[in-house]
Protein backbone atom coordinates (compact mmCIF):
# COMPACT_ATOMS: atom_id res chain seq x y z
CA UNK A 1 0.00 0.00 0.00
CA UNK A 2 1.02 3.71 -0.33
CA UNK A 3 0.93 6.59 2.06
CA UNK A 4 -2.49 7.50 0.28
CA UNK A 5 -3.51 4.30 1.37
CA UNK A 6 -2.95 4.35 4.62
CA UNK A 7 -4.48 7.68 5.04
CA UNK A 8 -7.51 6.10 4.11
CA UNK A 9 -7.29 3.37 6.66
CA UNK A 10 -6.89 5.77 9.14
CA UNK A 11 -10.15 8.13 8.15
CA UNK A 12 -11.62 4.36 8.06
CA UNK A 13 -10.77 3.80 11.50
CA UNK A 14 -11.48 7.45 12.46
CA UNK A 15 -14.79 6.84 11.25
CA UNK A 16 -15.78 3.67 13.08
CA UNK A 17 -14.20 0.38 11.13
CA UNK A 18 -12.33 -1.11 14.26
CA UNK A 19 -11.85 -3.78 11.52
CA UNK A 20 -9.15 -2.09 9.74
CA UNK A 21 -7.05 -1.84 12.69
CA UNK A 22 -4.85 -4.77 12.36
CA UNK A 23 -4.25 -3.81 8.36
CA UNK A 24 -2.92 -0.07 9.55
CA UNK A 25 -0.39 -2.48 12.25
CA UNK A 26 0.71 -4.35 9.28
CA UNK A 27 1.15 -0.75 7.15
CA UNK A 28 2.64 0.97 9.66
CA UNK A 29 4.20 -2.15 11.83
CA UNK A 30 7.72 -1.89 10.12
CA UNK A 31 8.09 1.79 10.96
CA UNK A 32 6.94 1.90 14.07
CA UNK A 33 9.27 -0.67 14.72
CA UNK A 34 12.08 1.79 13.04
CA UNK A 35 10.87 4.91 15.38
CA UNK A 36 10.89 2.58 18.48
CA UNK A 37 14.79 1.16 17.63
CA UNK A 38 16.09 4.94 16.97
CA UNK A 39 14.05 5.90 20.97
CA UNK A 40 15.81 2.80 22.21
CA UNK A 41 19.02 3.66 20.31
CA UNK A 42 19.46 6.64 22.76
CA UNK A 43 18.72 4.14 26.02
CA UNK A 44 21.34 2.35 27.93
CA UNK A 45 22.49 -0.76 26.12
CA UNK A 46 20.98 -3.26 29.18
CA UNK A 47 17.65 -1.68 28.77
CA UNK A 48 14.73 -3.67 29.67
CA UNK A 49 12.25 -2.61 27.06
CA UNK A 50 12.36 -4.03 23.64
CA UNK A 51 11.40 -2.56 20.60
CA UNK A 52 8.69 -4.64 19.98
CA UNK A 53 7.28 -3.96 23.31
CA UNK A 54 7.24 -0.17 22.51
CA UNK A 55 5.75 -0.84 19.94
CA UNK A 56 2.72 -2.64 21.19
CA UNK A 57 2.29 -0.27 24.50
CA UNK A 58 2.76 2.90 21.90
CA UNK A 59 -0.15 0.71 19.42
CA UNK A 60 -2.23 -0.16 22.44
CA UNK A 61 -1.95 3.53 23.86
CA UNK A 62 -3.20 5.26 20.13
CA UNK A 63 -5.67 2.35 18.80
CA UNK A 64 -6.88 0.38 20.68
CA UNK A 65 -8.41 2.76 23.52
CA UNK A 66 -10.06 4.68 20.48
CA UNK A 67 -7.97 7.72 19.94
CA UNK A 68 -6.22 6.76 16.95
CA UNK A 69 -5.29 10.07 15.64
CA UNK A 70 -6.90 11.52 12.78
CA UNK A 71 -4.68 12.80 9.43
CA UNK A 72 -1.97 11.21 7.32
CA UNK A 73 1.04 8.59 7.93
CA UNK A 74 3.29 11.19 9.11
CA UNK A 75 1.12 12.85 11.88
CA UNK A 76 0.09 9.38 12.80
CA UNK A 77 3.71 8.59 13.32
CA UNK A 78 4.47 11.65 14.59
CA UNK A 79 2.18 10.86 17.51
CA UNK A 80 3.21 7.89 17.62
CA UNK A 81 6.47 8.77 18.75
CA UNK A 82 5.58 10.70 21.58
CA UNK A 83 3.45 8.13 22.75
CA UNK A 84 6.82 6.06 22.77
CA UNK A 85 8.32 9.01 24.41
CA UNK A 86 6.01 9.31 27.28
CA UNK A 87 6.24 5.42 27.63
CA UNK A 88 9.86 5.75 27.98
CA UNK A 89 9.79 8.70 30.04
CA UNK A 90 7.34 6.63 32.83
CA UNK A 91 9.78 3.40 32.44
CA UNK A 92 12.72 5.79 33.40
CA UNK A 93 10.56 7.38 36.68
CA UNK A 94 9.62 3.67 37.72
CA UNK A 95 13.45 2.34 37.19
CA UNK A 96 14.40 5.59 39.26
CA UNK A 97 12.29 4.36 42.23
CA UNK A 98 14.34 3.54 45.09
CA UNK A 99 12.22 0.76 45.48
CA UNK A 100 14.13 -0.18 42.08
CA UNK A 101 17.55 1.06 42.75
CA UNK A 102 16.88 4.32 41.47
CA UNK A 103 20.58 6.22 43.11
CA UNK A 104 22.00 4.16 39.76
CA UNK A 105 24.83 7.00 38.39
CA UNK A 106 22.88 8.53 34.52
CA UNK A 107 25.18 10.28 31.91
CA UNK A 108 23.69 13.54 31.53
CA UNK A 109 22.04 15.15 28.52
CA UNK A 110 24.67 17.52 27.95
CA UNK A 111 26.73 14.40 26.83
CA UNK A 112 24.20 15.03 23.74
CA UNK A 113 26.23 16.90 20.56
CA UNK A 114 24.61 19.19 18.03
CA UNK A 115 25.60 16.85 16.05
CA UNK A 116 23.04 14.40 17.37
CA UNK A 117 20.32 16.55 17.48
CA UNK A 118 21.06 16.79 13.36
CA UNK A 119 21.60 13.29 12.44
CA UNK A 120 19.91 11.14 16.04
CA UNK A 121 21.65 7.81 14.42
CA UNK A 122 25.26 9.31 14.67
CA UNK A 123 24.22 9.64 18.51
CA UNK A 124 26.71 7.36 20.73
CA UNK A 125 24.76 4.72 23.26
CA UNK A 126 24.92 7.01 26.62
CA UNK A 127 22.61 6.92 28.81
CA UNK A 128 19.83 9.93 28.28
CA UNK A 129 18.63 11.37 31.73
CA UNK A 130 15.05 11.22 29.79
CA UNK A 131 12.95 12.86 33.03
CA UNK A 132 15.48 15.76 32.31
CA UNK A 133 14.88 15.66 28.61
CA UNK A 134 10.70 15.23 28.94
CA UNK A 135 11.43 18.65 31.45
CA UNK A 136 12.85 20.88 28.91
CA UNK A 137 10.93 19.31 26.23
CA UNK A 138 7.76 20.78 28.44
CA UNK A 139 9.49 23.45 29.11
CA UNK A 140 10.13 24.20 25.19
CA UNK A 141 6.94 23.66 24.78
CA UNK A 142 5.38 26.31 27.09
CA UNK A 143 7.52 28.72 25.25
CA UNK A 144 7.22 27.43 21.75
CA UNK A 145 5.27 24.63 20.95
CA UNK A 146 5.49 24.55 17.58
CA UNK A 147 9.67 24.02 18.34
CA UNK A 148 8.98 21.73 20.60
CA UNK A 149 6.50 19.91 18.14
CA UNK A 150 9.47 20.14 15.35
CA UNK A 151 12.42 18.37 17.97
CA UNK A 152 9.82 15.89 18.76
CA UNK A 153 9.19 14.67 15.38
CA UNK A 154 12.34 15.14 13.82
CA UNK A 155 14.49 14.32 16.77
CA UNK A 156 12.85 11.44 18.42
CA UNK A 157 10.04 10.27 15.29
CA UNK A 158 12.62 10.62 12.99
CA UNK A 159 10.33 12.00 10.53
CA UNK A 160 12.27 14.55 7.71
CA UNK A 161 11.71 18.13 7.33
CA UNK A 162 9.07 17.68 4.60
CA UNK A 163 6.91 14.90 6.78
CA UNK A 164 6.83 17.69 9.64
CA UNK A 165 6.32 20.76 7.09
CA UNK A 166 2.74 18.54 5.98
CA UNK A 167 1.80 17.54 9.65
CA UNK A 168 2.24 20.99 10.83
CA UNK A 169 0.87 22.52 7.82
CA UNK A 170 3.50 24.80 7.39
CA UNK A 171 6.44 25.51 5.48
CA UNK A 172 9.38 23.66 5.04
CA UNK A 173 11.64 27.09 5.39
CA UNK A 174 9.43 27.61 8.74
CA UNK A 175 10.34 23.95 9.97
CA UNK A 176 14.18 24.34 9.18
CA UNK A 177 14.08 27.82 11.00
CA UNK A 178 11.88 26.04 13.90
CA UNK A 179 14.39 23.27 13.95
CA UNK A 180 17.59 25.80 14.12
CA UNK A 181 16.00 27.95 17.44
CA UNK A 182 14.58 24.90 19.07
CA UNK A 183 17.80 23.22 18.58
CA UNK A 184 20.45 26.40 19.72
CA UNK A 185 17.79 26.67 22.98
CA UNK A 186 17.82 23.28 23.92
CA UNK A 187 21.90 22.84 23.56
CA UNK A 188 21.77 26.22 25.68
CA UNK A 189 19.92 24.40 28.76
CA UNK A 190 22.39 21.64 28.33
C-alpha cells in the first residue's frame, strides 16, 4: 500500500471500522518498529524494554483505547512517537524508584552533541537522563510549541523536514528555522 492508502485506513478507522485496525499495524508495523529502535538507540544498552514492546504499548496507547489520531502517515507517526516518548519517560521514573535502585549513576544530557540533534543515528549509546529531557521538552513547549513539536518529530520520530512541514501545515523554510531555534535553545539548557 502507499501513504495514500494508509491515510484512508486511518479516516476508516477514524470513522468507526475497528476492523481495519490490524491492516494499519501491518502498514505501519515496520516503521513503528524503526521509530521505536532509533528511541531505544538513545537508552542504555541493558535496557529492559524491547522494541517490539514499545511498539505494542505505543499501538495499544493510540488504537486500541479509540484515539487513533486523525490525518496522514506522518502525523500518525508523529504521535506515535511521543506516545513512545512518554512510555519511555514513565519506564525511566519507575526504574528511578528507590524501590528499584533508582541512586543508579545517569550520563547527563549535555553528553548530547549538536551533532546528534542533526543526524539522532550518529548519537553514541549514553545513557539519556530522559525525566530531564521530557522537562525541557515541556518546558520548550510552554515557550514554543510549535519548536517543541518540530524536535519531537524530527528528533525522536525521525520524521524529515518535509513529513513535519505537511503535519504541521506549514512551510518547510518555517520547519528548518523552527528546527535551528529549538535546537540552539535546547543545547543552551544543556
Amino acid at each position: 500500500m502507499t501513504f495514500p492508502d494508509i491515510t484512508l485506513v486511518l479516516k476508516d478507522i477514524a470513522a468507526g471500522a475497528t476492523d481495519r485496525r490490524s491492516e494499519l499495524f501491518d502498514l505501519l508495523y515496520s516503521e513503528l518498529r524503526g521509530i521505536a529502535g532509533a528511541h531505544l538507540q538513545k537508552e542504555r544498552a541493558d535496557h529492559t524494554l524491547q522494541a517490539t514492546a514499545l511498539v505494542n504499548e505505543a499501538w495499544i496507547k493510540l488504537v486500541d483505547q479509540e484515539a487513533v489520531p486523525e490525518g496522514g502517515r506522518s502525523h500518525f507517526l508523529s504521535v506515535a512517537s511521543q506516545a513512545m516518548r512518554r512510555i519511555l519517560v514513565d519506564h525511566a521514573r519507575g526504574k528511578k524508584r528507590d524501590k528499584r535502585g533508582g541512586g543508579a549513576a545517569q550520563i547527563e544530557l549535555d553528553q548530547i552533541t549538536l551533532r546528534a540533534f542533526d543526524n539522532p543515528a550518529d548519537q553514541d549509546d549514553a545513557d539519556v537522563d530522559l525525566e530531564r529531557l521530557d522537562a525541557l521538552m515541556t518546558e520548550l513547549a510552554a515557550r514554543s510549541p510549535r519548536q517543541s513539536q518540530v524536535i519531537e518529530m524530527r528528533f525522536f520520530g525521525g520524521l524529515t523536514s518535509e513529513e513535519v512541514a505537511e503535519v504541521l501545515g506549514v512551510s518547510l523554510a518555517t520547519v528548518n528555522r523552527e528546527w535551528k531555534f529549538a535546537r540552539v535553545w535546547l543545547l543552551s539548557k544543556l
